[in-house]
N, C-alpha and C. Protein backbone atom coordinates (compact mmCIF):
# COMPACT_ATOMS: atom_id res chain seq x y z
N UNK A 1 106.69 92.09 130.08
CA UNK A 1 105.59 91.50 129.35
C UNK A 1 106.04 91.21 127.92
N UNK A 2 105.59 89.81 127.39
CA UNK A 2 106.20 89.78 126.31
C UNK A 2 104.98 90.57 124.84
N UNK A 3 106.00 90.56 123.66
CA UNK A 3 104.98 91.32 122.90
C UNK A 3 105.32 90.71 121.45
N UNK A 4 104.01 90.78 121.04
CA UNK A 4 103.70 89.62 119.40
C UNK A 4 103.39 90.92 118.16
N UNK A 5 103.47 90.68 117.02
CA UNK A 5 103.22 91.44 115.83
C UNK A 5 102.03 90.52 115.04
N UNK A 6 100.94 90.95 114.75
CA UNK A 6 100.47 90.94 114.00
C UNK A 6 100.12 91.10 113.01
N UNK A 7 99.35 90.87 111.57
CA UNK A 7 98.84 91.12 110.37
C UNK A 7 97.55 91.00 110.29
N UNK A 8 97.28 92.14 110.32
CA UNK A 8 95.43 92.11 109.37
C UNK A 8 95.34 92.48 108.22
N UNK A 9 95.06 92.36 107.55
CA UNK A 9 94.39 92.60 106.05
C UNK A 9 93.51 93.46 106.02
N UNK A 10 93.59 94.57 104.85
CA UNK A 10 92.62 95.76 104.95
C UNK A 10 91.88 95.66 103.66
N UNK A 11 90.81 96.15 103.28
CA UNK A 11 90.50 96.73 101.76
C UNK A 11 90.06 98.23 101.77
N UNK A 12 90.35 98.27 100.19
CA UNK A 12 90.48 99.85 100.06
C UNK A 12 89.28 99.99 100.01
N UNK A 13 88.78 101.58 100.59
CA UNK A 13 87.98 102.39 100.43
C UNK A 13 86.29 101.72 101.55
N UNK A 14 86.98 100.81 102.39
CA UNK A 14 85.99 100.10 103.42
C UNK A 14 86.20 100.36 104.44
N UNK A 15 85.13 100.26 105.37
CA UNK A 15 85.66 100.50 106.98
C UNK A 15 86.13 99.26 107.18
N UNK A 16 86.92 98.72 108.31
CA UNK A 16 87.53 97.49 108.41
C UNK A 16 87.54 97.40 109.62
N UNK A 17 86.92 96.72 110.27
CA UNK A 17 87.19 96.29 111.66
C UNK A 17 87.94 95.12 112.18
N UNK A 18 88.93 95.27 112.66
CA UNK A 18 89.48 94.16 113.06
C UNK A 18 89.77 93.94 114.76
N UNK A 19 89.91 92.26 114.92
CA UNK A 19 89.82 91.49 116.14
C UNK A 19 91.19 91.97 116.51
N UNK A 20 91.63 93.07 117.10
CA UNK A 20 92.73 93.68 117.31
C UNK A 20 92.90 94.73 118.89
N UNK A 21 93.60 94.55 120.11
CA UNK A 21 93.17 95.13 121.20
C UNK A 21 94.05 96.00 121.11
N UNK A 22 94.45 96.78 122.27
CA UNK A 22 95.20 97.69 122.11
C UNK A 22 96.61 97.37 121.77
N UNK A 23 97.14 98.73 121.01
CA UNK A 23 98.99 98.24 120.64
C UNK A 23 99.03 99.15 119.54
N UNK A 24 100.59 99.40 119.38
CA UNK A 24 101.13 100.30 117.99
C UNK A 24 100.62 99.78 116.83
N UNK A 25 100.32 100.47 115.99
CA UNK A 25 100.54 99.60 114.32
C UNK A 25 101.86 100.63 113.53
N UNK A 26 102.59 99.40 113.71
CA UNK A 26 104.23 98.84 113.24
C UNK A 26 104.53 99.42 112.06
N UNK A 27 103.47 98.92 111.06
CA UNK A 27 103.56 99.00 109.46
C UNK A 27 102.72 99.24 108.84
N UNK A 28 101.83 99.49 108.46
CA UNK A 28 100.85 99.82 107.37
C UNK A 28 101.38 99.58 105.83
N UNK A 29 101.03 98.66 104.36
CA UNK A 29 102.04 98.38 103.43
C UNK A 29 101.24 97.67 102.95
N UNK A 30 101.03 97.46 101.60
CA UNK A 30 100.98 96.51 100.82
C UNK A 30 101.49 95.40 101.23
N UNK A 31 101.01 93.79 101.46
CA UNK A 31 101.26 92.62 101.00
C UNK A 31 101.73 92.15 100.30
N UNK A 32 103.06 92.36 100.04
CA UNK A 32 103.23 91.52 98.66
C UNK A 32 102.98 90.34 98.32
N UNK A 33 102.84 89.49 99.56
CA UNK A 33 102.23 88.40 99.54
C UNK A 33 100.41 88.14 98.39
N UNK A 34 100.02 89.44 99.05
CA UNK A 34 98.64 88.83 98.75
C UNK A 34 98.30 90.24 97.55
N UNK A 35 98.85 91.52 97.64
CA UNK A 35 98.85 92.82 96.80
C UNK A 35 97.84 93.64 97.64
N UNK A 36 97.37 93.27 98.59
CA UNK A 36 96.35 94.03 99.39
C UNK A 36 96.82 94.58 100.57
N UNK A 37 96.52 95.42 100.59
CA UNK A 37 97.04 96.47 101.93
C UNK A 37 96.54 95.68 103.19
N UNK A 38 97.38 96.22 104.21
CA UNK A 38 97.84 95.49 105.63
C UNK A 38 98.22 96.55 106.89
N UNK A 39 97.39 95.72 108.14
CA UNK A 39 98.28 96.70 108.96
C UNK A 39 99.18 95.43 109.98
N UNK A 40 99.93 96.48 110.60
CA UNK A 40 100.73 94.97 111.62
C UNK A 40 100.79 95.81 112.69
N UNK A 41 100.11 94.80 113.74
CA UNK A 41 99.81 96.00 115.26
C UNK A 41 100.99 95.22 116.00
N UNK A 42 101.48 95.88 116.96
CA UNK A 42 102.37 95.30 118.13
C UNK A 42 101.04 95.05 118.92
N UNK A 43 101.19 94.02 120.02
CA UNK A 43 100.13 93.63 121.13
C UNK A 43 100.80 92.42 122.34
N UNK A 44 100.21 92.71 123.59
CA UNK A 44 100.83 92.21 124.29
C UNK A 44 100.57 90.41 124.55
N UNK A 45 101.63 90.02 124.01
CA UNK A 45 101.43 88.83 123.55
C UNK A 45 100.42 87.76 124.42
N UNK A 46 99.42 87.10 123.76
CA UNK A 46 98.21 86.13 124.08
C UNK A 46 96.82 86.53 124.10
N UNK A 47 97.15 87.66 123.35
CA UNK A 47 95.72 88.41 122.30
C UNK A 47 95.93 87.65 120.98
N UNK A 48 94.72 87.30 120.64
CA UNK A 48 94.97 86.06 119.65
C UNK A 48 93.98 87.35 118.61
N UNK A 49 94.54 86.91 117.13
CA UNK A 49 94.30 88.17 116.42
C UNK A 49 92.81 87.93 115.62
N UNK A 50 92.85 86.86 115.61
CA UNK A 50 90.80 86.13 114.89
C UNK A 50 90.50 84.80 115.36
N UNK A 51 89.77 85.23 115.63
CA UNK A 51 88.40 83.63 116.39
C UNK A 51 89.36 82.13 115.45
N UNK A 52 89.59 81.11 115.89
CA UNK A 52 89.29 81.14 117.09
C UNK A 52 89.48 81.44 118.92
N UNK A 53 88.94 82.05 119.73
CA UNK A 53 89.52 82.19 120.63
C UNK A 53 89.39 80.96 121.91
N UNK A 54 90.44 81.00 123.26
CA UNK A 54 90.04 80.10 124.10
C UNK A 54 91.68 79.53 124.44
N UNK A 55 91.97 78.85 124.77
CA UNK A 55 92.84 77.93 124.70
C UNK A 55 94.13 77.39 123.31
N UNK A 56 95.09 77.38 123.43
CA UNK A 56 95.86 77.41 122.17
C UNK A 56 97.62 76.77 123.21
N UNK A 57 97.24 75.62 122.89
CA UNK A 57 98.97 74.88 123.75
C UNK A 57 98.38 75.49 125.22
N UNK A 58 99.34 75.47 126.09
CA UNK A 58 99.56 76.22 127.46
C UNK A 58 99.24 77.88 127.48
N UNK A 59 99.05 78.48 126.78
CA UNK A 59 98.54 79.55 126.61
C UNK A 59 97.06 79.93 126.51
N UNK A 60 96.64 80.25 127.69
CA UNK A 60 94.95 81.17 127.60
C UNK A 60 95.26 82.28 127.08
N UNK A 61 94.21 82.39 125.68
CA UNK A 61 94.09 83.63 124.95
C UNK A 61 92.55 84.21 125.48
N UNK A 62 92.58 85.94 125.58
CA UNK A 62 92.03 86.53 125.73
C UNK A 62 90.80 86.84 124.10
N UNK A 63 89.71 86.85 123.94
CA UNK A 63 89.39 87.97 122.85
C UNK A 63 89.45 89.70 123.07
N UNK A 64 90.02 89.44 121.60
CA UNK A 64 90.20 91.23 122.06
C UNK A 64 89.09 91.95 121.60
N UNK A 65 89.62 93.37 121.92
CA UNK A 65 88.20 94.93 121.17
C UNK A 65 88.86 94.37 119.61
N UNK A 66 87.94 95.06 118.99
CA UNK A 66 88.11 95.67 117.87
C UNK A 66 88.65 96.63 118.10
N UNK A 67 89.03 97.02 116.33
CA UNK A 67 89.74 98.41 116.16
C UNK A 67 89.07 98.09 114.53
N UNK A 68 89.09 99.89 114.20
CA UNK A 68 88.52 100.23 112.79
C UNK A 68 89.56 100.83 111.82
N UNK A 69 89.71 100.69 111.02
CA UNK A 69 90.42 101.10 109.71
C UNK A 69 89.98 101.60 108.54
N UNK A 70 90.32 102.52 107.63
CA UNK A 70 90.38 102.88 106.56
C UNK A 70 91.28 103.35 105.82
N UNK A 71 91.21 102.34 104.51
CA UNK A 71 92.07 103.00 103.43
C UNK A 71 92.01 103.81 102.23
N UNK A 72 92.46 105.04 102.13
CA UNK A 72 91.66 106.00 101.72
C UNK A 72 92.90 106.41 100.51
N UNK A 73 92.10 106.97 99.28
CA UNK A 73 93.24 107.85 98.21
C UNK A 73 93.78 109.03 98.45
N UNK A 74 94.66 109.23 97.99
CA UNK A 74 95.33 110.62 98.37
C UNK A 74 94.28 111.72 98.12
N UNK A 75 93.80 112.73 98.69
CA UNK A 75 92.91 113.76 98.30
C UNK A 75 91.33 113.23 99.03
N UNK A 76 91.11 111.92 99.56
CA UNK A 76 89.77 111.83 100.20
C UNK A 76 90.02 112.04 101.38
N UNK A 77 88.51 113.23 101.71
CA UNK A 77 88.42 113.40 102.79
C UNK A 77 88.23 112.71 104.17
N UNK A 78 88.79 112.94 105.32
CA UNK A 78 88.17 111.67 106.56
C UNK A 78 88.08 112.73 107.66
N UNK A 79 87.11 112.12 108.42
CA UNK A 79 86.81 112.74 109.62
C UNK A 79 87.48 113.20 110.46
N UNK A 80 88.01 114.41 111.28
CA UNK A 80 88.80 114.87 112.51
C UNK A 80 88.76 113.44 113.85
N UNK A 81 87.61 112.70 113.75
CA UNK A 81 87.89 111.24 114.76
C UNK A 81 88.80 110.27 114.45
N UNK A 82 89.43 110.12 113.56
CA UNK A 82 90.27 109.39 112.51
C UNK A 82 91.72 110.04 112.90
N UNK A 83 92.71 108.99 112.66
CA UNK A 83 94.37 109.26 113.36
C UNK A 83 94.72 108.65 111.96
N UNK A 84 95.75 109.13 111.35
CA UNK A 84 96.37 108.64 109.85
C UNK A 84 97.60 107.97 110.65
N UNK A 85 97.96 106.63 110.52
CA UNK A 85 98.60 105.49 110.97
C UNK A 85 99.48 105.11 110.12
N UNK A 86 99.64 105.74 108.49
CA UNK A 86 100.58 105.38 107.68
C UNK A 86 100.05 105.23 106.38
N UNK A 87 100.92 105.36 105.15
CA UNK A 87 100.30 105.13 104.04
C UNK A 87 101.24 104.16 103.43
N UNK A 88 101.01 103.77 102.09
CA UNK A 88 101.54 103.06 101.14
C UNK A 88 101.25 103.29 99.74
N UNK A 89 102.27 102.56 98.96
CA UNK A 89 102.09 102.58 96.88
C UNK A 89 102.06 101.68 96.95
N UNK A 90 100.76 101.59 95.97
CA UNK A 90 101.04 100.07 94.84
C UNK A 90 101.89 100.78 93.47
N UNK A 91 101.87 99.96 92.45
CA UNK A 91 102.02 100.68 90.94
C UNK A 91 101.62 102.03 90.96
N UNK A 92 100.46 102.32 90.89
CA UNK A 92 100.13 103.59 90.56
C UNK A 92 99.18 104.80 91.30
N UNK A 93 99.25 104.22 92.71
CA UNK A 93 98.61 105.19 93.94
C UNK A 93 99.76 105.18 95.00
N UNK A 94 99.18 106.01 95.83
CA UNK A 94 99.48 106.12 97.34
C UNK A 94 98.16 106.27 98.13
N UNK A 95 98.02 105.09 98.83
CA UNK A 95 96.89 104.94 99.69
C UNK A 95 97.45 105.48 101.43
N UNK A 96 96.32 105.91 101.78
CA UNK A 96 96.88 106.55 103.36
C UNK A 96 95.36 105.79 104.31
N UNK A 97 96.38 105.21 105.67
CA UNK A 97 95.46 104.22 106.45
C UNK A 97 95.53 105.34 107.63
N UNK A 98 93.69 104.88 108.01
CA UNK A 98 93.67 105.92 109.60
C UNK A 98 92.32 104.63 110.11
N UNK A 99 92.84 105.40 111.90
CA UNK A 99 92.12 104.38 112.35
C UNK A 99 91.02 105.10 112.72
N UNK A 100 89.85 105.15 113.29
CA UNK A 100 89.01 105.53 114.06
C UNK A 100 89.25 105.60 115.40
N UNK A 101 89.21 106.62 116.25
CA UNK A 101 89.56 106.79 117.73
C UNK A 101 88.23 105.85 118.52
N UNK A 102 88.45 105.49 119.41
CA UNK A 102 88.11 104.76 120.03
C UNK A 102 87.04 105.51 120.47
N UNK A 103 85.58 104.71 120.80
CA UNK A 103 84.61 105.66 121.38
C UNK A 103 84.20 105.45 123.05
């Protein structure tokens, strides 16, 4: 089966849900592109990562589940349902990303 990497975009201190089905997340990191934190999921390729969904060339894309995120400061508390997936620095923090377990 082949397999694609993605990028979602997170913000700090929000829940974040993203158009994301099952798969690893790769990286968790700052953007340098954009300065905003990111996750990058592995997924089995023709999960298309945001609307629109349907058709795309010869390829039928599926919509996927969601998945939830948070990016949190060093020292805030998060729930025992929550899996810590990786952290990152900007200049002058270290932010740590967890996902929400699936319900």
């Amino acid at each position: 089966m082949r397999r694609v990497v993605w990028k979602f975009p997170l913000r700090v201190g929000r829940y974040e849900r993203v158009p994301a089905g099952p798969g690893k997340v790769v990286l968790a990191e700052i953007d340098l592109s954009s300065g905003a934190p990111a996750v990058w999921i592995e997924q089995e390729a023709g999960q298309v990562p945001a609307p629109p969904f349907g058709e795309m060339g010869n390829v039928a894309f599926t919509e996927p589940s969601s998945r939830t995120f948070i990016v949190i400061r060093t020292g805030a508390e998060v729930d025992e349902d929550w899996t810590h997936v990786g952290s990152m620095r900007d200049r002058t923090f270290i932010w740590h990303v967890y996902e929400r377990a699936a319900s």
